[in-house]
C-alpha atoms as a PDB file:
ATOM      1  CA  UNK A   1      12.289  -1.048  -1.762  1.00  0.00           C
ATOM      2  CA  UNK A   2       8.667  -0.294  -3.463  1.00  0.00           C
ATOM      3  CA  UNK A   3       9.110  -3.054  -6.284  1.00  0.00           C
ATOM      4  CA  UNK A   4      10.262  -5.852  -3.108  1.00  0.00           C
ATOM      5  CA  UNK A   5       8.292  -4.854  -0.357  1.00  0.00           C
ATOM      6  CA  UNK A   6       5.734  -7.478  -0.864  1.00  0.00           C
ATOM      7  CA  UNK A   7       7.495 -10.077  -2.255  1.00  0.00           C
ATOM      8  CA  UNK A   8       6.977 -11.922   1.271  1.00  0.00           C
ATOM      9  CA  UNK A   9       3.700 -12.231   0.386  1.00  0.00           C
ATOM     10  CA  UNK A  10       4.202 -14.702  -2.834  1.00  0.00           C
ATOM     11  CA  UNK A  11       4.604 -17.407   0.445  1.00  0.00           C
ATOM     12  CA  UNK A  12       2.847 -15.420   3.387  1.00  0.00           C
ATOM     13  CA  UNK A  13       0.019 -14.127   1.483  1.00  0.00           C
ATOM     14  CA  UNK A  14      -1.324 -10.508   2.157  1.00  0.00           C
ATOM     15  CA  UNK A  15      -2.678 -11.236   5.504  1.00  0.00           C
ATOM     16  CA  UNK A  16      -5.054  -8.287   6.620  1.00  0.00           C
ATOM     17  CA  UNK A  17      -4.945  -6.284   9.663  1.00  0.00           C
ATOM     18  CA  UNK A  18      -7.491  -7.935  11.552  1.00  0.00           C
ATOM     19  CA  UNK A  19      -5.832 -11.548  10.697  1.00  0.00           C
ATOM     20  CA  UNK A  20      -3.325 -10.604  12.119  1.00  0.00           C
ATOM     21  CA  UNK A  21      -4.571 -10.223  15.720  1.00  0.00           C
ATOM     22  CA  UNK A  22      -5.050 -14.180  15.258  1.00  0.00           C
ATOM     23  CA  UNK A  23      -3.008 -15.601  12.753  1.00  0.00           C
ATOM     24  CA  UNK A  24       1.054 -15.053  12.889  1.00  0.00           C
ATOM     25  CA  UNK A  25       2.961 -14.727   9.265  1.00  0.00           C
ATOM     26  CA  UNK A  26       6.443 -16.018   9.509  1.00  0.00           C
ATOM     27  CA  UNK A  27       7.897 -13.480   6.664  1.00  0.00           C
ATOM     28  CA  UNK A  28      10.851 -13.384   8.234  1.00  0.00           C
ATOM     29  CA  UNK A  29      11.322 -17.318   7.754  1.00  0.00           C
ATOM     30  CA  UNK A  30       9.868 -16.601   4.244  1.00  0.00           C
ATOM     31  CA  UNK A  31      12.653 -14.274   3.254  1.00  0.00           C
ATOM     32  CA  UNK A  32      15.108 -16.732   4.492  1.00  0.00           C
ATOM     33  CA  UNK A  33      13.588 -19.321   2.965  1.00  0.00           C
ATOM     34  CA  UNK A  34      13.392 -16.853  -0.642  1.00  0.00           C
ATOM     35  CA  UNK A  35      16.484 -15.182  -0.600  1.00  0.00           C
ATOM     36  CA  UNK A  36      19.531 -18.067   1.231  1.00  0.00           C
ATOM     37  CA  UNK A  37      22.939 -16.701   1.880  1.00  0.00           C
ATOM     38  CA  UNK A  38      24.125 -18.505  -1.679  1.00  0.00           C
ATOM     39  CA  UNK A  39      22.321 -16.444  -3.297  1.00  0.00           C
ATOM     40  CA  UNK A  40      23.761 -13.504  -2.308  1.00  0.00           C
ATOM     41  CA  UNK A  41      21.104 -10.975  -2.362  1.00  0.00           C
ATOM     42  CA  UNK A  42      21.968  -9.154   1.060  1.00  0.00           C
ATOM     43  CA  UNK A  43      20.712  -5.969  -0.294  1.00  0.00           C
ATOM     44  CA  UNK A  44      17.126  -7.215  -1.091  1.00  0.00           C
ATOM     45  CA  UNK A  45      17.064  -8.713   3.059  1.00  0.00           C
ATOM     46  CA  UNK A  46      18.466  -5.275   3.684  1.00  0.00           C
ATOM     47  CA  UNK A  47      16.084  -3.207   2.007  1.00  0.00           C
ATOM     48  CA  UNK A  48      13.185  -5.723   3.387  1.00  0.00           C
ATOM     49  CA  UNK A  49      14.400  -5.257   6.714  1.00  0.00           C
ATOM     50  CA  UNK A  50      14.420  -1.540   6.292  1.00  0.00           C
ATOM     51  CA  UNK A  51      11.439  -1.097   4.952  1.00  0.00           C
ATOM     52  CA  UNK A  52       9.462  -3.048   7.798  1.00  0.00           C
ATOM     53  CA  UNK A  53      11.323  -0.913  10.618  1.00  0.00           C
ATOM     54  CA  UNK A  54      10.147   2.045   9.367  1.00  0.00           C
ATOM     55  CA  UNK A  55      12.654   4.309  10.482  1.00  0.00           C
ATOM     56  CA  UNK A  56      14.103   6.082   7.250  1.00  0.00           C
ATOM     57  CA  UNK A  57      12.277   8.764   5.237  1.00  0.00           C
ATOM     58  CA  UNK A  58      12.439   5.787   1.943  1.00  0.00           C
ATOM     59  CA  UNK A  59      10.343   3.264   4.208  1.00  0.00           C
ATOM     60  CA  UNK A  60       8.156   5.214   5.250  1.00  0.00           C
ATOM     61  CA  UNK A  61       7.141   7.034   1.773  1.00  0.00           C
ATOM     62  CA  UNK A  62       7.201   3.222   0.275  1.00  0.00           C
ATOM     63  CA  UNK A  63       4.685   2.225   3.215  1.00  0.00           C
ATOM     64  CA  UNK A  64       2.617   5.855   2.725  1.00  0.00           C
ATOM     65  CA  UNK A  65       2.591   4.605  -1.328  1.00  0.00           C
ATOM     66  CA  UNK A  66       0.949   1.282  -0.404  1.00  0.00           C
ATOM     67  CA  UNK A  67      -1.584   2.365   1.886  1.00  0.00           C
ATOM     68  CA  UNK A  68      -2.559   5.295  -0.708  1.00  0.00           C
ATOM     69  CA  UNK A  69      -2.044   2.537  -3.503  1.00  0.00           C
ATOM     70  CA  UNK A  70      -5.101   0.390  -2.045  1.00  0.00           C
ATOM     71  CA  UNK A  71      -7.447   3.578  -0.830  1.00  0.00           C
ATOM     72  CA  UNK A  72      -7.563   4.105  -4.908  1.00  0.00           C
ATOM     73  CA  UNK A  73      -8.366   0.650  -5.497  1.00  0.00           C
ATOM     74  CA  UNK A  74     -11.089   0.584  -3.276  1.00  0.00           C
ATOM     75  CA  UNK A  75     -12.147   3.872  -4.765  1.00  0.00           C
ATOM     76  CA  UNK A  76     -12.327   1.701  -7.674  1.00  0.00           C
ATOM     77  CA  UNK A  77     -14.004  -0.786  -6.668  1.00  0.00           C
ATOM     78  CA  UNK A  78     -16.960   1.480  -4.995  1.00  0.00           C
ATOM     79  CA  UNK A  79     -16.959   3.098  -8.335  1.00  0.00           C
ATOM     80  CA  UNK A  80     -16.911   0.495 -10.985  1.00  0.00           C
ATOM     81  CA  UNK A  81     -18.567  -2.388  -9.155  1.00  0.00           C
ATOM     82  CA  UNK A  82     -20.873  -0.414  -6.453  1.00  0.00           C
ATOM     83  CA  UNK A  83     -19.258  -3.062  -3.707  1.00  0.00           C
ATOM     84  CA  UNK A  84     -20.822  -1.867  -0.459  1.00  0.00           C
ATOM     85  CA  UNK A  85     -17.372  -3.567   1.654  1.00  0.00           C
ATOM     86  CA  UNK A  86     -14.973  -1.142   0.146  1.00  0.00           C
ATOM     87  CA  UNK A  87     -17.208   1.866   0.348  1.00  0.00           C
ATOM     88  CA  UNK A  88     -17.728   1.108   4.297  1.00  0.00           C
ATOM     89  CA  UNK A  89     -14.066   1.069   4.057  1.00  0.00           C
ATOM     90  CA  UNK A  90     -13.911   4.443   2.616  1.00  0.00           C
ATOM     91  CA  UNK A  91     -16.476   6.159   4.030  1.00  0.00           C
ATOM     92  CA  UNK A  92     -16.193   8.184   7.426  1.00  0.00           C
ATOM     93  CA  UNK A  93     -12.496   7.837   7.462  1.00  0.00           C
ATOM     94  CA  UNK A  94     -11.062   9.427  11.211  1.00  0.00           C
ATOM     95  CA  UNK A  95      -8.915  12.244  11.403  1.00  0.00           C
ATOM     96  CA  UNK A  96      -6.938   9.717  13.305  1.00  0.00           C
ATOM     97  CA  UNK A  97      -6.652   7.804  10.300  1.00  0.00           C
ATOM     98  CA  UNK A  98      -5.446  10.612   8.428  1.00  0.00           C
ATOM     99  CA  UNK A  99      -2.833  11.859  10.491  1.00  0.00           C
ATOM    100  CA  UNK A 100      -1.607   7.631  10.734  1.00  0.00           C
ATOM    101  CA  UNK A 101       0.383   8.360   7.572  1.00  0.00           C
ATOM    102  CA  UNK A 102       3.882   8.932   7.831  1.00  0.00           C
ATOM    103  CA  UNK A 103       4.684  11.645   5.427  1.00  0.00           C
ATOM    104  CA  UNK A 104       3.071  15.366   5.373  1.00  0.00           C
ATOM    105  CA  UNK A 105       2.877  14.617   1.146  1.00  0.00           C
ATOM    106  CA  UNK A 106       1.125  10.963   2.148  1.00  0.00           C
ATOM    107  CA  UNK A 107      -1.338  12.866   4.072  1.00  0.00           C
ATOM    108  CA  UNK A 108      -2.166  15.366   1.825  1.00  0.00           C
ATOM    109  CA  UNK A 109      -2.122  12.584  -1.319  1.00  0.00           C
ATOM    110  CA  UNK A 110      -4.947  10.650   0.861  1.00  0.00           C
ATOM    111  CA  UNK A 111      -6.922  13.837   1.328  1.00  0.00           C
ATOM    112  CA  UNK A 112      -7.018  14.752  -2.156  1.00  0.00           C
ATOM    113  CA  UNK A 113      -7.886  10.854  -2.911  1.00  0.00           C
ATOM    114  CA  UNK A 114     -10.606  11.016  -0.317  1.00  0.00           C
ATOM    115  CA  UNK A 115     -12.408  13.805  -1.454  1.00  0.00           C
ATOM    116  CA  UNK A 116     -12.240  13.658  -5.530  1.00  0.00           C
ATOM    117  CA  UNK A 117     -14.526  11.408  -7.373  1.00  0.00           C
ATOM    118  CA  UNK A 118     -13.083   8.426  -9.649  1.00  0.00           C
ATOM    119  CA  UNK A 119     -14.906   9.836 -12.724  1.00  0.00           C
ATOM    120  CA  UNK A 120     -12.914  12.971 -12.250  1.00  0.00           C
ATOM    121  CA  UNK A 121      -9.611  11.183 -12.364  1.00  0.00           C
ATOM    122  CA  UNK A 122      -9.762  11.228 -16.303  1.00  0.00           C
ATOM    123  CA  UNK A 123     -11.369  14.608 -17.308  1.00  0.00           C
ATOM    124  CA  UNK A 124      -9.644  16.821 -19.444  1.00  0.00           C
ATOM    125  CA  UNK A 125      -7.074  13.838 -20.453  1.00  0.00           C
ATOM    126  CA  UNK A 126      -8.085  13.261 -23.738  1.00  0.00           C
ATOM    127  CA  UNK A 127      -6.811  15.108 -26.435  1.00  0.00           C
ATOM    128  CA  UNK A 128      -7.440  15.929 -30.699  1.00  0.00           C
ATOM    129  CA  UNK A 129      -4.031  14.131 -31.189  1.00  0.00           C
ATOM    130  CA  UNK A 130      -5.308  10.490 -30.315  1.00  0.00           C
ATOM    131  CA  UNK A 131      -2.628  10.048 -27.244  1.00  0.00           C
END
């Protein structure tokens, strides 16, 4: 389920939350049109299916990995780059916000990511033994 979820997106694109209160994606059509009966991938359209209905533990860790997934890329990009759009996007995050991931471990992952400092992501990695 984590390595398909976005394969939709190859023909939808990644259409953002706010696009989405005006533009409609058709992924279901897209999976149809991606995966046809002759192929005979009904696993693949069951685990897509799954994972958007968000009703089993899997789903919703896959959909807590995402989210969490992009907070540390736009981390990142804050970091590397300075770009003022992702830090507004990072910066005074809700308790709401918090709490909207699914899993007590996704919760506490985003915490930790919130409050540590990209730099700090490496230290103490390297070692005398060049790996």
């Amino acid at each position: 389920m984590a390595l398909v979820h976005d394969v939709p997106e190859t023909r939808t694109g990644d259409i953002a939350w706010i696009n989405k209160r005006y533009v409609k994606d058709f992924e279901s059509e897209a999976i149809i049109d991606m995966f046809p009966p002759d192929l005979e991938l009904p696993d693949l359209i069951e685990l897509l299916k799954e994972y958007h209905e968000r009703k089993t533990l899997e789903a919703k860790v896959v959909k807590d990995a995402d989210r969490i997934a992009q907070m540390m890329v736009l981390k990142e990009y804050v970091f590397a780059y300075n770009n003022q759009q992702a830090k507004e996007w990072t910066e005074d995050l809700t308790e709401e916000w918090f709490q909207s991931f699914y899993t007590k471990t996704g919760q506490a992952l985003i915490r930790a990511i919130d409050q540590i400092k990209v730099n700090d992501w490496t230290k103490g990695l390297s070692t005398n033994k060049r790996r």
